[in-house]
N, C-alpha and C. Protein backbone atom coordinates (compact mmCIF):
# COMPACT_ATOMS: atom_id res chain seq x y z
N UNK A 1 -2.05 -6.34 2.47
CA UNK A 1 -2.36 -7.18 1.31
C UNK A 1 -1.06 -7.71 0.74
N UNK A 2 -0.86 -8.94 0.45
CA UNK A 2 0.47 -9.71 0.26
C UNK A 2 0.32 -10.15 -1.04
N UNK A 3 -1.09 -9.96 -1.93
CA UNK A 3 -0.83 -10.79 -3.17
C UNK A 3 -0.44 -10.24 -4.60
N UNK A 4 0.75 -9.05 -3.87
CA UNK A 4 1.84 -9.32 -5.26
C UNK A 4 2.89 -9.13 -5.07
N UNK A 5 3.85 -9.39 -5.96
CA UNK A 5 5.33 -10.06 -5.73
C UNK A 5 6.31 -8.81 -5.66
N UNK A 6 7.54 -8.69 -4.75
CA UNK A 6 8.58 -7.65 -5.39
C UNK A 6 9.63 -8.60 -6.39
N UNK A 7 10.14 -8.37 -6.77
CA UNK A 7 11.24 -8.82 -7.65
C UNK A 7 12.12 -9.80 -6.85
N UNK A 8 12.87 -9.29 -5.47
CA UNK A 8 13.16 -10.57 -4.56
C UNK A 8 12.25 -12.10 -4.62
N UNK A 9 11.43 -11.85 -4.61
CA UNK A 9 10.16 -12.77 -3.88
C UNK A 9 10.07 -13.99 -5.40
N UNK A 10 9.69 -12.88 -6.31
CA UNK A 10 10.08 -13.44 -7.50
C UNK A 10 11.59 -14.75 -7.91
N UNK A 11 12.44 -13.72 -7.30
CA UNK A 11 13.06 -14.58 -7.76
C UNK A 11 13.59 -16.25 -6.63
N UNK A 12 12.66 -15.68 -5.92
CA UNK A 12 12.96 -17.51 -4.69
C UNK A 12 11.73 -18.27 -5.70
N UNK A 13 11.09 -18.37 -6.84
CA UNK A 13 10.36 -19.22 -6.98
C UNK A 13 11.05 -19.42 -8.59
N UNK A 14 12.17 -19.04 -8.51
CA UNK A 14 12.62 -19.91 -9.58
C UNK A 14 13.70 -18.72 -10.79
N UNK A 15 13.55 -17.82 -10.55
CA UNK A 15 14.91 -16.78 -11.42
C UNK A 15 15.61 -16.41 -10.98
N UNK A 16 16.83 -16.21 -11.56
CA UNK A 16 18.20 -15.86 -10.82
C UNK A 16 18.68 -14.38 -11.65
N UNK A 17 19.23 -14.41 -10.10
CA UNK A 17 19.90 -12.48 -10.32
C UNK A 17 20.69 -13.37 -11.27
N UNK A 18 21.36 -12.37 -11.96
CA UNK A 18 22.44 -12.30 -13.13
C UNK A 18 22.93 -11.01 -13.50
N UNK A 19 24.28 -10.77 -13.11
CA UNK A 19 24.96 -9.27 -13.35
C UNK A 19 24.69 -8.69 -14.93
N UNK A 20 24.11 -7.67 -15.03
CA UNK A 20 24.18 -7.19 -16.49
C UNK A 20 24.88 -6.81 -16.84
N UNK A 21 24.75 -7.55 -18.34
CA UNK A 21 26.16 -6.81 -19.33
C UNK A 21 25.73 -5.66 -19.95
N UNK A 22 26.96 -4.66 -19.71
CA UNK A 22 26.90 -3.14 -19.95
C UNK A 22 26.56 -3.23 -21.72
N UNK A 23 26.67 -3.98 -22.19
CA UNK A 23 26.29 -3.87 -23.88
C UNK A 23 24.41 -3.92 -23.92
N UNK A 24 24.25 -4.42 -23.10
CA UNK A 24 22.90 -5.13 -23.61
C UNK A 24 22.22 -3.59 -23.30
N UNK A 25 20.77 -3.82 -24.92
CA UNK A 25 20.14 -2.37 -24.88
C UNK A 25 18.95 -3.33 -23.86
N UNK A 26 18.81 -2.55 -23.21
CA UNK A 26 18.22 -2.50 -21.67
C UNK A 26 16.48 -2.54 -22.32
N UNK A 27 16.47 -1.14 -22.73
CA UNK A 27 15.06 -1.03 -23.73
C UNK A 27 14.53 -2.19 -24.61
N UNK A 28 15.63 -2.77 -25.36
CA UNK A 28 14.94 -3.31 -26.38
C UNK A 28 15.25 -5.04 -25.51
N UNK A 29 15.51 -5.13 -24.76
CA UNK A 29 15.31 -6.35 -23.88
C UNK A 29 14.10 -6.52 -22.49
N UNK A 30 13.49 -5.12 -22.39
CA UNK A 30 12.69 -5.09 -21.25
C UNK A 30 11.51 -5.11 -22.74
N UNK A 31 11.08 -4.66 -23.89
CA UNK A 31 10.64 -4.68 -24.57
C UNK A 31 10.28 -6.36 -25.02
N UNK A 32 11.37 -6.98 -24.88
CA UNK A 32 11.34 -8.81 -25.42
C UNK A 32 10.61 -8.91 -24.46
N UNK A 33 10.58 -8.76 -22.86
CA UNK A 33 10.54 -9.78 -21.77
C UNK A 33 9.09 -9.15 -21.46
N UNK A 34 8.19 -8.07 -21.97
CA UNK A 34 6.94 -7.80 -22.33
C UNK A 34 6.21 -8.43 -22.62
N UNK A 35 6.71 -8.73 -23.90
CA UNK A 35 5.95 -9.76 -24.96
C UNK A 35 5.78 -10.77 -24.86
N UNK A 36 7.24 -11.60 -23.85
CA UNK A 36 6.98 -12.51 -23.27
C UNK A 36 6.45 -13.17 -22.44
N UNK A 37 6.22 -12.30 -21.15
CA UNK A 37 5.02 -12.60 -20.19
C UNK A 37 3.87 -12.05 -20.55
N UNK A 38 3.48 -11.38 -21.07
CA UNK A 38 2.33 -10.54 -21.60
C UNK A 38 2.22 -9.70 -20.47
N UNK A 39 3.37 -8.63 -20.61
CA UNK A 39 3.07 -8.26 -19.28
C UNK A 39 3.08 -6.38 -19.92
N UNK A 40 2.06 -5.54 -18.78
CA UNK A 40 2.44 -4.28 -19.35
C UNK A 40 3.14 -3.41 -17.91
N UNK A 41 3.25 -2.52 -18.34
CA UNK A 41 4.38 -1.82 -17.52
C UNK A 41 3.97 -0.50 -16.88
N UNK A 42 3.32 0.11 -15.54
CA UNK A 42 2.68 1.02 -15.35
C UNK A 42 3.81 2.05 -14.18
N UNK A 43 3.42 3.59 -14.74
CA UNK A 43 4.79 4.42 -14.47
C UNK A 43 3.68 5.43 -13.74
N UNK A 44 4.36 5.78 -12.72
CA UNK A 44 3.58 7.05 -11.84
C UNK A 44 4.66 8.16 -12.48
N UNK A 45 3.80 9.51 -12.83
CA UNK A 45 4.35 10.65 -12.71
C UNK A 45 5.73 11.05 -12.08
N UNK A 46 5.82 10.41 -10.99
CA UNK A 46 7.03 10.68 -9.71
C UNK A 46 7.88 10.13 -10.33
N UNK A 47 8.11 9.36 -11.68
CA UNK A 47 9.05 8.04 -11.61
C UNK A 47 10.16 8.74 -13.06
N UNK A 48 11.43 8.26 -12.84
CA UNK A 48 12.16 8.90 -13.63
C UNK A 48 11.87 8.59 -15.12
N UNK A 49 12.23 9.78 -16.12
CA UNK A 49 11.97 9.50 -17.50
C UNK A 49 12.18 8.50 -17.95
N UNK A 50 13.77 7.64 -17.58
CA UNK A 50 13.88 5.98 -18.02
C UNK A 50 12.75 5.43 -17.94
N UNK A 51 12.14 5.32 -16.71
CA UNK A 51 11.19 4.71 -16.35
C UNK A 51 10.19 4.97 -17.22
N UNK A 52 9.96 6.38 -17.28
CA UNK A 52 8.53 6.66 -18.21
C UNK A 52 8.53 6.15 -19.84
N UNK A 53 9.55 6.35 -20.18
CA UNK A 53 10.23 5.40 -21.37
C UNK A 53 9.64 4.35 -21.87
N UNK A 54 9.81 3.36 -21.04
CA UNK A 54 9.94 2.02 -21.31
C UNK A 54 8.31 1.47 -20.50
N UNK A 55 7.97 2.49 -20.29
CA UNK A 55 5.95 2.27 -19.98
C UNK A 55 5.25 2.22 -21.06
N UNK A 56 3.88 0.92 -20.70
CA UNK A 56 2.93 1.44 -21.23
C UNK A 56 1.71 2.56 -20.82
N UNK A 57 2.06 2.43 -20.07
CA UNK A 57 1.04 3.86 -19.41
C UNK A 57 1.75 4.64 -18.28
N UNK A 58 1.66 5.81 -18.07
CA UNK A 58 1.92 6.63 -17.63
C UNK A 58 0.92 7.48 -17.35
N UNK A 59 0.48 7.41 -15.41
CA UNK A 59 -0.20 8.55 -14.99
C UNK A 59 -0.44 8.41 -13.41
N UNK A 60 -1.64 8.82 -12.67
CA UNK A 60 -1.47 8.80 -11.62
C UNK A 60 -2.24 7.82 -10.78
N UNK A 61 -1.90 6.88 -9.58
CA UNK A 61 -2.30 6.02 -9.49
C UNK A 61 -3.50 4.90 -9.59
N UNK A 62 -4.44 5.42 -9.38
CA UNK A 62 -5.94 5.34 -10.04
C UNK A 62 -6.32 4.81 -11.53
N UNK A 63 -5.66 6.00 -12.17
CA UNK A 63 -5.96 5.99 -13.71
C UNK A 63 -5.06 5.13 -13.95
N UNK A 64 -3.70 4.53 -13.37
CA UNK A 64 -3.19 3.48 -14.30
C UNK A 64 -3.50 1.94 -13.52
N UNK A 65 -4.39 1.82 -12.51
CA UNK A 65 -4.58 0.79 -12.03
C UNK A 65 -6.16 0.44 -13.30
N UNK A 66 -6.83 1.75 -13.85
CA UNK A 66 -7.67 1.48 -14.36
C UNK A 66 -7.39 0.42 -15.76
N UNK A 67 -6.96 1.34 -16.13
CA UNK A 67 -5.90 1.31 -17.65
C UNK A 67 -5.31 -0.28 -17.78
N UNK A 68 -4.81 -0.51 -16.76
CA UNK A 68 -4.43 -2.27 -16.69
C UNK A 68 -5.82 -3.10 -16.79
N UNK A 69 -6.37 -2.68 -16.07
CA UNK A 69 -8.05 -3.60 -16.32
C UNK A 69 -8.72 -3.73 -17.60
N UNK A 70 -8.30 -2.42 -18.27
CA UNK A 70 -8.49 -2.58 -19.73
C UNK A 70 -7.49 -3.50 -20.27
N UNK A 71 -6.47 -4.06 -20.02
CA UNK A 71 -5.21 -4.85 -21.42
C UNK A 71 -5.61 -6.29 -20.99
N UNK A 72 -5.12 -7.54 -22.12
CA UNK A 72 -5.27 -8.55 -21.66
C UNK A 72 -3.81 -9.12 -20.98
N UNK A 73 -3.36 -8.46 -20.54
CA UNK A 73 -2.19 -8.52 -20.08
C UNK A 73 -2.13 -9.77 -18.51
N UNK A 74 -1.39 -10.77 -18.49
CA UNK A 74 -1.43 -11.55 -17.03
C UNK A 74 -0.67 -10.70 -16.09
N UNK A 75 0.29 -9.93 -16.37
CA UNK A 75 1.33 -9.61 -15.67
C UNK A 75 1.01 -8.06 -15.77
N UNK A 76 1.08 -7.22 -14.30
CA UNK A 76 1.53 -5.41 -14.25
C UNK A 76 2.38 -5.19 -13.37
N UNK A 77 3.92 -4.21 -14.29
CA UNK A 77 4.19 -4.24 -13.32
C UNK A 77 4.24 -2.93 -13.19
N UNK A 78 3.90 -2.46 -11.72
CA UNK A 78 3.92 -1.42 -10.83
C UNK A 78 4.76 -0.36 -10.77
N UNK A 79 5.96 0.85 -11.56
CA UNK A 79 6.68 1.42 -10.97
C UNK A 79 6.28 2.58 -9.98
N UNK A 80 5.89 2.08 -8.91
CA UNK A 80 5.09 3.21 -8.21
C UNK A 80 5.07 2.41 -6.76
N UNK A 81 4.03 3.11 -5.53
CA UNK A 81 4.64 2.71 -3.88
C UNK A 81 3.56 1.22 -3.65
N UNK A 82 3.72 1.21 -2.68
CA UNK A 82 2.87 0.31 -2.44
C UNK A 82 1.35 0.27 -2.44
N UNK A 83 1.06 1.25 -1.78
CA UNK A 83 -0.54 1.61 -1.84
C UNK A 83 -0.94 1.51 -3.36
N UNK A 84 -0.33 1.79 -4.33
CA UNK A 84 -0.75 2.04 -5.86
C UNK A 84 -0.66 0.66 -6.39
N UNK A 85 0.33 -0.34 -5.89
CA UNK A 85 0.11 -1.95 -6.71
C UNK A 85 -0.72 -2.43 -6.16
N UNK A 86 -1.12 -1.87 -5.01
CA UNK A 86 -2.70 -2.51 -3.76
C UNK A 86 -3.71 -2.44 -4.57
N UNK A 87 -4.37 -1.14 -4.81
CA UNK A 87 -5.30 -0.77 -5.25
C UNK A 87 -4.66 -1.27 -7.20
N UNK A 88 -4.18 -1.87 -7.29
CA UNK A 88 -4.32 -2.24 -8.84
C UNK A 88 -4.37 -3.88 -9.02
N UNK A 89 -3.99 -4.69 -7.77
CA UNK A 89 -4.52 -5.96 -7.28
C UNK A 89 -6.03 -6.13 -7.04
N UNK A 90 -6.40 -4.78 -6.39
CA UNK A 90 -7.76 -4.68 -6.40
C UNK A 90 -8.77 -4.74 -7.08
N UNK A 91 -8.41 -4.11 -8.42
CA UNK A 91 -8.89 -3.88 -9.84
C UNK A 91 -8.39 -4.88 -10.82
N UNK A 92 -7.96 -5.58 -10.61
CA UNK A 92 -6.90 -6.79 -11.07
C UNK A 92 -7.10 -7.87 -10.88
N UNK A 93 -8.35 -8.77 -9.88
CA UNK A 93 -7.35 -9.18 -8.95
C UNK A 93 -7.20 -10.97 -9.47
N UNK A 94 -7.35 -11.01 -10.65
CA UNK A 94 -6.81 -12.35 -11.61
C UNK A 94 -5.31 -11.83 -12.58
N UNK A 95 -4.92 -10.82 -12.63
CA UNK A 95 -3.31 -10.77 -12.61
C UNK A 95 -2.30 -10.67 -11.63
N UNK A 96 -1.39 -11.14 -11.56
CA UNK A 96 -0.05 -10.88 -11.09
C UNK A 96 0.29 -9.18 -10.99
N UNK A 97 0.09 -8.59 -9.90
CA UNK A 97 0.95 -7.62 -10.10
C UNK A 97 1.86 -7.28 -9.07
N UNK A 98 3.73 -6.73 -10.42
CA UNK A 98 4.96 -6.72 -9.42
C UNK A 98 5.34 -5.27 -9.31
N UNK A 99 6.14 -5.55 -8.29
CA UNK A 99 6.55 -3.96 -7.57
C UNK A 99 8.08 -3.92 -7.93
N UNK A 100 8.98 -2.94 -8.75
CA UNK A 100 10.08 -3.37 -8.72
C UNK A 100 10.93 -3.17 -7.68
N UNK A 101 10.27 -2.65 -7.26
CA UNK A 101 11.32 -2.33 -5.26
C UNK A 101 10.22 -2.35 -4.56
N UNK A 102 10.27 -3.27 -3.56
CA UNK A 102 9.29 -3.28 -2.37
C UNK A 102 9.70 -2.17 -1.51
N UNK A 103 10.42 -1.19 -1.46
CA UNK A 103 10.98 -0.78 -0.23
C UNK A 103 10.22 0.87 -0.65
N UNK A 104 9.91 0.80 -1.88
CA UNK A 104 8.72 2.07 -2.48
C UNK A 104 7.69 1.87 -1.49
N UNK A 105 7.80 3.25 -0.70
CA UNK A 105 6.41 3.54 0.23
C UNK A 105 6.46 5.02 0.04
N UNK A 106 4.90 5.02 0.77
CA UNK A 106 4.30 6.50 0.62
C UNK A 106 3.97 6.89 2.04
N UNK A 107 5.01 8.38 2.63
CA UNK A 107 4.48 8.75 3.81
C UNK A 107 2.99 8.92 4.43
N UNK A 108 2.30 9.26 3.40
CA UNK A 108 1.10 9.52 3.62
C UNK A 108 0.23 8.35 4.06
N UNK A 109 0.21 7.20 3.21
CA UNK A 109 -0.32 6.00 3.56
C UNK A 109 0.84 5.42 5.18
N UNK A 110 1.85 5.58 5.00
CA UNK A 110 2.21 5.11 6.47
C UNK A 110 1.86 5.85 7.53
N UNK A 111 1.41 7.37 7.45
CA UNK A 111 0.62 7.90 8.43
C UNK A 111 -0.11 7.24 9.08
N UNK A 112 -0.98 6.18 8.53
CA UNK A 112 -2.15 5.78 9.21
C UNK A 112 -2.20 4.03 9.30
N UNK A 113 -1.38 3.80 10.47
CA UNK A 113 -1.53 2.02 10.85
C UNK A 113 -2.63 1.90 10.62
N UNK A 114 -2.84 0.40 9.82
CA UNK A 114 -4.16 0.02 10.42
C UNK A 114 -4.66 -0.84 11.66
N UNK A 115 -3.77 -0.89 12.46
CA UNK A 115 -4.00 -1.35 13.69
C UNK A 115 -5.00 -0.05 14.86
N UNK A 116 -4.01 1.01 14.52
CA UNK A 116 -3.86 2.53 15.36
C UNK A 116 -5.39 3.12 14.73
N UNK A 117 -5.67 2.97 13.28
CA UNK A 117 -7.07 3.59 12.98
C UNK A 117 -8.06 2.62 13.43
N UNK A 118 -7.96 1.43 13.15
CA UNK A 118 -9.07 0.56 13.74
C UNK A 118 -9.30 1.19 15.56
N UNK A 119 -8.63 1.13 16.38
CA UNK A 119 -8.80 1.77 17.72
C UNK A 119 -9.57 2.91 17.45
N UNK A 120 -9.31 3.84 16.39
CA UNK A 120 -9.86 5.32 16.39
C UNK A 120 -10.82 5.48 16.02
N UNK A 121 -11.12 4.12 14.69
CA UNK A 121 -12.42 3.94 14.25
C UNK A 121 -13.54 3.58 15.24
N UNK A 122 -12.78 2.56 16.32
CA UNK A 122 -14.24 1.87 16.72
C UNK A 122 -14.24 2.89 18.12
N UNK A 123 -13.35 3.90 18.13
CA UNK A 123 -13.95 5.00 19.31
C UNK A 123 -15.05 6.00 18.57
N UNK A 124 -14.94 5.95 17.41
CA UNK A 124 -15.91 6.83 17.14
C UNK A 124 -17.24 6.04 16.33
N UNK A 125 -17.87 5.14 16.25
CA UNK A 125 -18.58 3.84 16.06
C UNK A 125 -20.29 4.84 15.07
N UNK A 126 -19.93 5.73 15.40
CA UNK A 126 -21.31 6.24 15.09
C UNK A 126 -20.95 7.47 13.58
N UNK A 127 -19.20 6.94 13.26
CA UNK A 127 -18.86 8.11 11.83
C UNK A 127 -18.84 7.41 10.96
N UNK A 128 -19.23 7.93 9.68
CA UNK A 128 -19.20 7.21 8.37
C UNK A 128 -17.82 7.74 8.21
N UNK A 129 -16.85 6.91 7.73
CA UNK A 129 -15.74 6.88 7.03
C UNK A 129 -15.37 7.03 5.66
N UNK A 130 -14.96 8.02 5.39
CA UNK A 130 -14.43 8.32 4.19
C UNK A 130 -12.89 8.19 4.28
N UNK A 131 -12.19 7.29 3.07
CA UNK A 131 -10.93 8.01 3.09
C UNK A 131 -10.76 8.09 1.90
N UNK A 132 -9.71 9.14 1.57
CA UNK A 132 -8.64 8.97 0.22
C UNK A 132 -8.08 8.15 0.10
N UNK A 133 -8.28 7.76 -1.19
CA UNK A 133 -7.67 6.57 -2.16
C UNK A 133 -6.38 6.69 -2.21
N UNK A 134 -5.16 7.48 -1.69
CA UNK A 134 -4.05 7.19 -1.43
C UNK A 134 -3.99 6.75 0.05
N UNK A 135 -4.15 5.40 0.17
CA UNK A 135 -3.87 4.74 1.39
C UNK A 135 -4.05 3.20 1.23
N UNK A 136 -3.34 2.63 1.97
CA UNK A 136 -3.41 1.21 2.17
C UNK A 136 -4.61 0.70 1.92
N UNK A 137 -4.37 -0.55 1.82
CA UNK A 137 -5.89 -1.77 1.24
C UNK A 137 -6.30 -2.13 2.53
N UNK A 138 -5.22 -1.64 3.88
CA UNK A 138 -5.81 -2.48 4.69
C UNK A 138 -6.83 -1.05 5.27
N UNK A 139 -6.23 0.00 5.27
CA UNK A 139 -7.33 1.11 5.59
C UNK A 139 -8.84 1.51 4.89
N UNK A 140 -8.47 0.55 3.41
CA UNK A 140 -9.50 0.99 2.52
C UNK A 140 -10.62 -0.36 3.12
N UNK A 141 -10.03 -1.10 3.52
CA UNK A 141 -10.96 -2.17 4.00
C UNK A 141 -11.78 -1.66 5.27
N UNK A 142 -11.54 -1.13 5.68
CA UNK A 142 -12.06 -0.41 7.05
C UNK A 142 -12.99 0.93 6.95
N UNK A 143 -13.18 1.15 5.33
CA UNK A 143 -13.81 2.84 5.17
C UNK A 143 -15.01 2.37 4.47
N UNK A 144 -15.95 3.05 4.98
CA UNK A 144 -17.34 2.90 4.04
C UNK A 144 -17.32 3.76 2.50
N UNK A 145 -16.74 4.54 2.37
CA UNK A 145 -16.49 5.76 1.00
C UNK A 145 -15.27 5.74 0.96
N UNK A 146 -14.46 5.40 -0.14
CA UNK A 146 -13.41 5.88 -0.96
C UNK A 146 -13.53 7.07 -2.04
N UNK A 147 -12.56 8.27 -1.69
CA UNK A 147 -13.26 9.07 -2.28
C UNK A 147 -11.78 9.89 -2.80
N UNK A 148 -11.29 10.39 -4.31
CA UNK A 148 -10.04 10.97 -4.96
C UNK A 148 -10.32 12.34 -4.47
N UNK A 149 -9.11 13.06 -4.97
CA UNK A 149 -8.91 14.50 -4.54
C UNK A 149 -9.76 15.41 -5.29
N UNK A 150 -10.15 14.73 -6.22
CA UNK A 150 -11.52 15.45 -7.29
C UNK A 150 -12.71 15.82 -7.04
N UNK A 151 -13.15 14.23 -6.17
CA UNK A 151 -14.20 14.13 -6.14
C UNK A 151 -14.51 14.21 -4.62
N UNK A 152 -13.74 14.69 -3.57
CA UNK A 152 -13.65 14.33 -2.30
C UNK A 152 -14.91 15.46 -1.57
N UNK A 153 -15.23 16.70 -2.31
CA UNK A 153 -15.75 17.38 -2.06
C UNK A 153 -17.21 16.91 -2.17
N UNK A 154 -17.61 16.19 -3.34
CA UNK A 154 -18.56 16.30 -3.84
C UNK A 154 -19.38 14.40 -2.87
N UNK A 155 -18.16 13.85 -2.73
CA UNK A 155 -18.54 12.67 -1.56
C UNK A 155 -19.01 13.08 -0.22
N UNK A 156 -18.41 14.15 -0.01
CA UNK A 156 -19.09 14.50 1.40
C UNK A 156 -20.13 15.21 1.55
N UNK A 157 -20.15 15.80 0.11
CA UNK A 157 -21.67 16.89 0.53
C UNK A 157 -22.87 15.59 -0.03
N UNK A 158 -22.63 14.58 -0.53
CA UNK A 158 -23.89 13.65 -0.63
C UNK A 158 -24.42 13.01 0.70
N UNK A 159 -23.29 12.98 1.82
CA UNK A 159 -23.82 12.67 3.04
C UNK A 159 -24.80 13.11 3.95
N UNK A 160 -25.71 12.65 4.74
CA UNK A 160 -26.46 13.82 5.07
C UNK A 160 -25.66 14.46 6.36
N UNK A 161 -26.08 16.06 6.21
CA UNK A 161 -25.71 16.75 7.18
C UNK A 161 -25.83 15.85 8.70
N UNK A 162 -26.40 15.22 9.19
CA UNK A 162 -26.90 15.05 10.38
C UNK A 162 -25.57 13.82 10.63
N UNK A 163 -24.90 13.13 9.77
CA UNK A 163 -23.90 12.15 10.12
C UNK A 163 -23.00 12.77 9.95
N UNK A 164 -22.31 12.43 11.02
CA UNK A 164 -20.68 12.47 11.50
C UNK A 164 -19.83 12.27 10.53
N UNK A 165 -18.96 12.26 10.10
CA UNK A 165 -18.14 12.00 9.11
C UNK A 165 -16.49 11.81 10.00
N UNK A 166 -15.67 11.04 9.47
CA UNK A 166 -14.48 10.45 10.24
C UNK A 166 -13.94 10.31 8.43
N UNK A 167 -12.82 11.65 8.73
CA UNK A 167 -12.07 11.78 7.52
C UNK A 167 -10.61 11.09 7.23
N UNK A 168 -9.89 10.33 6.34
CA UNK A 168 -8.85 9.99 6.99
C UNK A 168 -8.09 9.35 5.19
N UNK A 169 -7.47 9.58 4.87
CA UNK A 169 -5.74 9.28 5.80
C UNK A 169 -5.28 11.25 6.20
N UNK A 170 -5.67 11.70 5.10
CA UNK A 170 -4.61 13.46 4.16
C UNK A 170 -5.47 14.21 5.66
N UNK A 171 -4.78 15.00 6.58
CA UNK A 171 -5.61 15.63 7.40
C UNK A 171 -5.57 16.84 6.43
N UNK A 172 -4.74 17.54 5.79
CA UNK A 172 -4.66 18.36 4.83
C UNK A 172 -5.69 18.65 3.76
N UNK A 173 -6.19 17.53 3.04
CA UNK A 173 -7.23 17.20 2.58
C UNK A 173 -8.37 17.65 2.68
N UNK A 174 -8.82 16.82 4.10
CA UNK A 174 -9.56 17.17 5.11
C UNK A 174 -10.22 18.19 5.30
N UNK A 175 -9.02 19.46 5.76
CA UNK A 175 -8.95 20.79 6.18
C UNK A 175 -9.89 20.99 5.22
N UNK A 176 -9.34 20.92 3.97
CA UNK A 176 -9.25 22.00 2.66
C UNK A 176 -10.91 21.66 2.83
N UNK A 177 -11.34 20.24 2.48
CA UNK A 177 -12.95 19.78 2.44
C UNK A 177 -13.50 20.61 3.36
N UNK A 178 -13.61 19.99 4.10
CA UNK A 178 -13.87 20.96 5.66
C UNK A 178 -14.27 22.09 5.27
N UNK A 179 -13.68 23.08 4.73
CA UNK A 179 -13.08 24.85 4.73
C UNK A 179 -14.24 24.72 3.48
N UNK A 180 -14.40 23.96 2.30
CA UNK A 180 -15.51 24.26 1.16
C UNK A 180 -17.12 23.99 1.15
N UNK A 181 -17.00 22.87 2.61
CA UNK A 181 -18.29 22.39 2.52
C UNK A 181 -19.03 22.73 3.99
N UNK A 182 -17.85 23.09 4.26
CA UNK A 182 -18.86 23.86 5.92
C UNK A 182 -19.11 22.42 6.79
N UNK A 183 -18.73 21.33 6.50
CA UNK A 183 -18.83 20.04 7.31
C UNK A 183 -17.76 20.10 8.42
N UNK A 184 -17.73 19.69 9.70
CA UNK A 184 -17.13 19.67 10.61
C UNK A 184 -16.94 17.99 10.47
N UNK A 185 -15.59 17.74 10.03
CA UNK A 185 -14.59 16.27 9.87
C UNK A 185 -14.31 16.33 11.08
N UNK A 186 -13.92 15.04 11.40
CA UNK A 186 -13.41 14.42 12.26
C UNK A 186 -11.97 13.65 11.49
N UNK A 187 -10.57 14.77 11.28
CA UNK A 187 -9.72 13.88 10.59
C UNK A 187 -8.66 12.91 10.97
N UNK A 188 -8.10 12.06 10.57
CA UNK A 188 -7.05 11.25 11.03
C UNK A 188 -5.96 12.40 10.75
N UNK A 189 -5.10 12.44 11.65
CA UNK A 189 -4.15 13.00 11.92
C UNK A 189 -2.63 12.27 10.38
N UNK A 190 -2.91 12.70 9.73
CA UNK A 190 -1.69 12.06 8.64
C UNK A 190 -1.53 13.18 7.62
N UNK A 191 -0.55 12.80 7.12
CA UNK A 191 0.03 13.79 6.07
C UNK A 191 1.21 13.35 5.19
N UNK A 192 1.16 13.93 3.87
CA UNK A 192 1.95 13.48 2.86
C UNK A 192 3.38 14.63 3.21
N UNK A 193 4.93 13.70 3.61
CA UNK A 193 6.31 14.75 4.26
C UNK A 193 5.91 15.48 2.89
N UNK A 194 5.81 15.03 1.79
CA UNK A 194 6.28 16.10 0.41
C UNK A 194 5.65 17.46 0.71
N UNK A 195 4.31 16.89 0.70
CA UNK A 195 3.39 17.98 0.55
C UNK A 195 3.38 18.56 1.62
N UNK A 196 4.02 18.36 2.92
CA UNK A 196 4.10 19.27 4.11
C UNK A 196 5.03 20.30 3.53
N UNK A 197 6.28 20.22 3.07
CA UNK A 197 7.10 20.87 2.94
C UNK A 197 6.84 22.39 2.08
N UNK A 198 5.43 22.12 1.39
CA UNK A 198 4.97 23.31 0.72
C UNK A 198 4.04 24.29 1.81
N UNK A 199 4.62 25.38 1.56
CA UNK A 199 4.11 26.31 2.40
C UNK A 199 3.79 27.85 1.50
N UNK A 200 2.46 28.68 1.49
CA UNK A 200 2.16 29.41 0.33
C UNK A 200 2.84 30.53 0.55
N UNK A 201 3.61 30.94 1.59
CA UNK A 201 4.88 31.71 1.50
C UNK A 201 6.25 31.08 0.05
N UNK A 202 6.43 30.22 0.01
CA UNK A 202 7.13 29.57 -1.02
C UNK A 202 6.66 29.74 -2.19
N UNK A 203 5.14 29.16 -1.81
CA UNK A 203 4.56 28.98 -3.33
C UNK A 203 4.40 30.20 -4.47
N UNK A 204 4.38 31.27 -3.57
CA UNK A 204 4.37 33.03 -3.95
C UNK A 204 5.32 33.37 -4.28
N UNK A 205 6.86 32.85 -3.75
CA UNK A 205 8.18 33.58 -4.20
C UNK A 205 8.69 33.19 -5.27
């Protein structure tokens, strides 16, 4: 999905870099340039306190793609990966919304091409698709159920037993579903590096 801007992109249609002067309060000038586009400012958890600062909302990707749908705001901008300004274009999709670094990605959503799942999808032609809402627009275009880490349990047990299910992006996820609902997934092989790195030997010490 291409329809929102990083700050580069932005500026080939008409603004110019300009070195900042170390005087200028940063805050009370990102504060002017608010007001001026009518723009509001959305901060993921992950994102440094500056950042959380100078937000109007602060939370996790979902809830602040919601939260923008509520303001009359033309302009959001994104401090968060790509999958999260996707899904807020989505919910959006008569504002502008910018990313301040395009180069913000999420392992988890790059787990799963959507070239590489489409092949996997149409080998298995007879699974209803669920995925988690941390993943690309182009994967979410391809899933019959979008379903959060909340509610992921409670999406699969509405299915009937007798259909297949094709779980995907978090194989982790997955598992865990899997392990509560007694459903035998079929998962995409992906995973968030962060959350690999936790192991409940750690989590205990």
């Amino acid at each position: 999905m291409s329809n929102f801007n990083t700050v580069s992109e932005v500026n080939t249609q008409g603004f110019v870099n300009e070195p900042v002067d170390p005087r200028l309060d940063l805050f009370e000038a990102i504060k002017l340039l608010k007001k001026e586009k009518n723009a509001v400012i959305l901060a993921h958890y992950y994102q440094d306190s500056d950042i959380q600062d100078i937000a109007d909302y602060i939370g996790d990707s979902l809830g602040l793609a919601q939260e923008a749908a509520k303001t009359e705001a033309d302009i959001i901008v994104f401090a968060g990966v790509h999958f999260m300004a996707e899904t807020a274009k989505l919910l959006n999709p008569t504002k502008k919304v910018l990313m301040p670094d395009f180069r913000a990605g999420c392992s988890l959503s790059d787990s799963c091409p959507p070239d590489e799942f489409r092949k996997f999808r149409e080998a298995h032609p007879d699974h209803l698709v669920i995925s988690y809402i941390n993943c690309s627009a182009a994967i979410k275009a391809q899933t019959d159920i979008i379903c959060t880490s909340s509610n992921a349990i409670k999406v699969v047990e509405s299915v009937p037993k007798d259909k297949p299910i094709l779980f995907a992006p978090d194989k982790n996820l997955g598992a865990w579903v899997a392990k509560k609902t007694g459903r035998d997934l079929l998962l995409w092989d992906g995973a968030c590096m962060v959350h690999e790195i936790f192991h409940w030997k750690k989590l205990r010490s």
